[in-house]
Protein backbone atom coordinates (compact mmCIF):
# COMPACT_ATOMS: atom_id res chain seq x y z
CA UNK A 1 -35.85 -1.52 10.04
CA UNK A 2 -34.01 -2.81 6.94
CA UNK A 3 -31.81 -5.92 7.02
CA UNK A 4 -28.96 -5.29 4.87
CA UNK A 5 -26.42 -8.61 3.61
CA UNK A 6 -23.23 -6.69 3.02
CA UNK A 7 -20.76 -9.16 0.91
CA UNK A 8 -17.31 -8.17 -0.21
CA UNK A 9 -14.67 -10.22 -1.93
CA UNK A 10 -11.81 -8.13 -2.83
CA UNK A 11 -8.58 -9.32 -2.30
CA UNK A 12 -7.13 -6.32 -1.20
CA UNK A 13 -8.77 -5.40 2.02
CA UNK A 14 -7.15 -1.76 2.13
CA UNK A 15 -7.84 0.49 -0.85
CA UNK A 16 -9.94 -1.42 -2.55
CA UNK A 17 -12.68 0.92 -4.98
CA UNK A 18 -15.14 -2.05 -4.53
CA UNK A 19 -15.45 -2.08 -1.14
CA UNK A 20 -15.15 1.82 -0.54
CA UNK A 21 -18.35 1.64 -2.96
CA UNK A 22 -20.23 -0.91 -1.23
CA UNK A 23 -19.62 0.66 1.70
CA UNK A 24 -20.53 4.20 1.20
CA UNK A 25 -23.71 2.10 -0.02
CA UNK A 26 -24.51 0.52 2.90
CA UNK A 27 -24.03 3.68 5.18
CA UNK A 28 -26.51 5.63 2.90
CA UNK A 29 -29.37 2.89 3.51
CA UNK A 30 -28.36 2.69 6.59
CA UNK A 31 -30.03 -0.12 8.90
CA UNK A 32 -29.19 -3.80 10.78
CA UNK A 33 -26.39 -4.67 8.90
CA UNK A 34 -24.77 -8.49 8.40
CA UNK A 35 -20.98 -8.17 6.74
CA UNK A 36 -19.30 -11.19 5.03
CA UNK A 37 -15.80 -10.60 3.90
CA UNK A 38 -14.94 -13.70 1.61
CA UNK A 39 -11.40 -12.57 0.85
CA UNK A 40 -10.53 -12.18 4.94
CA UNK A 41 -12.63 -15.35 5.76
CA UNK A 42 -12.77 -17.23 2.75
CA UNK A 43 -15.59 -20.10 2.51
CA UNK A 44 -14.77 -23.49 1.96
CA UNK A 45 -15.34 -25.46 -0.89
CA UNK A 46 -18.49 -27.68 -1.59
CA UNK A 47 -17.06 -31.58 -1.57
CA UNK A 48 -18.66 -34.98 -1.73
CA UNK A 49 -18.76 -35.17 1.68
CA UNK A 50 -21.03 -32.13 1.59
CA UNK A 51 -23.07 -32.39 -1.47
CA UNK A 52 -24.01 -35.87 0.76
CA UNK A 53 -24.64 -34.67 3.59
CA UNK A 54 -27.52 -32.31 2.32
CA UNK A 55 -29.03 -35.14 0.07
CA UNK A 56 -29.17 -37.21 3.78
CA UNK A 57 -33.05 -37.26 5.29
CA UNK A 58 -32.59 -34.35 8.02
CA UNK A 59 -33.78 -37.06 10.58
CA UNK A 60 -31.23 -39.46 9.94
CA UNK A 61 -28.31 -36.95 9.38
CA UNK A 62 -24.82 -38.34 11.57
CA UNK A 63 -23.27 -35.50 14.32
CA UNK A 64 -20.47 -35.20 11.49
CA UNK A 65 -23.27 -33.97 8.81
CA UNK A 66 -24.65 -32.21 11.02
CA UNK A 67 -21.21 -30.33 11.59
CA UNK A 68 -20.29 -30.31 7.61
CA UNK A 69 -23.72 -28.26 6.95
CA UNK A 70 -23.94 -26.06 10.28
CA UNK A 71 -21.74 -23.09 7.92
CA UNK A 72 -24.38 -23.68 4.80
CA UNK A 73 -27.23 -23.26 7.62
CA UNK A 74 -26.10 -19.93 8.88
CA UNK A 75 -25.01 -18.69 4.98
CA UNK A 76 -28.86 -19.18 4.08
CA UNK A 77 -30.42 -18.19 7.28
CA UNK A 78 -28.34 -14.64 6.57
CA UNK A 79 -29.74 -14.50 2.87
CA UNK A 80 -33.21 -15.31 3.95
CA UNK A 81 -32.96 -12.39 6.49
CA UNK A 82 -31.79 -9.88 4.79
CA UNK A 83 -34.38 -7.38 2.70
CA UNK A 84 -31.13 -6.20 0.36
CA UNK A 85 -28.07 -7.35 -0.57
CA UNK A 86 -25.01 -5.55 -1.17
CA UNK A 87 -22.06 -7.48 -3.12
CA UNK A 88 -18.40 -5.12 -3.40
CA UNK A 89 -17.06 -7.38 -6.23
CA UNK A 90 -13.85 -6.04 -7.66
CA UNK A 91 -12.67 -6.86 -11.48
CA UNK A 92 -9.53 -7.76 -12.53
CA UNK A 93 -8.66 -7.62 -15.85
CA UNK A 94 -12.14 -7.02 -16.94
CA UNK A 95 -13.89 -9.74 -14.50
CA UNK A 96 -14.77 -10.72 -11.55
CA UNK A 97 -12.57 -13.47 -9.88
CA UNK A 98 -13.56 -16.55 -8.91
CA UNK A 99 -12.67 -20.10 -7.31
CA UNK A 100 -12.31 -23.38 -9.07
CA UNK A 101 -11.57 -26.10 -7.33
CA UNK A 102 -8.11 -25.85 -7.08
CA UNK A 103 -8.32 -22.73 -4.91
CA UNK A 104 -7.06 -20.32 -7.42
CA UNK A 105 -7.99 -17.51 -9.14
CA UNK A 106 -10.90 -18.19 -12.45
CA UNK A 107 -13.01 -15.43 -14.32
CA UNK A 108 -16.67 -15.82 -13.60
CA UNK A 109 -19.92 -14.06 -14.32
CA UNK A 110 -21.13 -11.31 -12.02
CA UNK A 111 -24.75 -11.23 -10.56
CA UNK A 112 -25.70 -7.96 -8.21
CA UNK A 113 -29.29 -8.28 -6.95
CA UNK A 114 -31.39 -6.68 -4.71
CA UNK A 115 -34.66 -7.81 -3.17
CA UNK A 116 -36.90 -5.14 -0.81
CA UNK A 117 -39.71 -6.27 1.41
């Protein structure tokens, strides 16, 4: 059975075209699907404190590393499952928004990719 990664990041989680699309694509490949919705559960931002964490020896890693990475663990364990991914990215004003680090808003590139077993 396929293993889809269904990913959408609109901000408006009612009428939005990007993830009616995404979502009439998933249903026609139909399989074990694994839904992110970054604009209802946003992520958090990478930090020192994290980029540290991951450069730490496994072995040695403290409980609170441990705890900062546990979120990054799952995120790649769901990419490495999945045979497709999905992405409903809206555009705004001709792009695709994106986060600095301030939290708000930025224009950013858009990558859609698909990888089958």
């Amino acid at each position: 059975m396929i293993h889809i990664l269904h990913i959408d990041s609109s901000a408006n989680l009612t009428t939005s075209t990007s993830r009616a699309a995404s979502a009439k694509l998933v249903a026609e490949i139909g399989g074990l699907v694994t839904y992110r919705d970054l604009a209802a559960a946003p992520l958090p931002q990478i930090d020192g404190a994290w980029a540290d964490a991951r450069l730490t020896d496994p072995a040695t890693r403290s409980d609170a590393d441990k705890a900062r990475l546990a979120l990054s663990d799952v995120l790649v364990a769901e990419l490495q499952a999945a045979d497709t991914i999905i992405i409903g990215a809206p555009f705004y004003n001709f792009a695709s928004p994106g986060m600095d680090g301030s939290g708000r808003a930025a224009p950013c590139d858009v990558s859609v990719f698909a990888r089958r077993s």
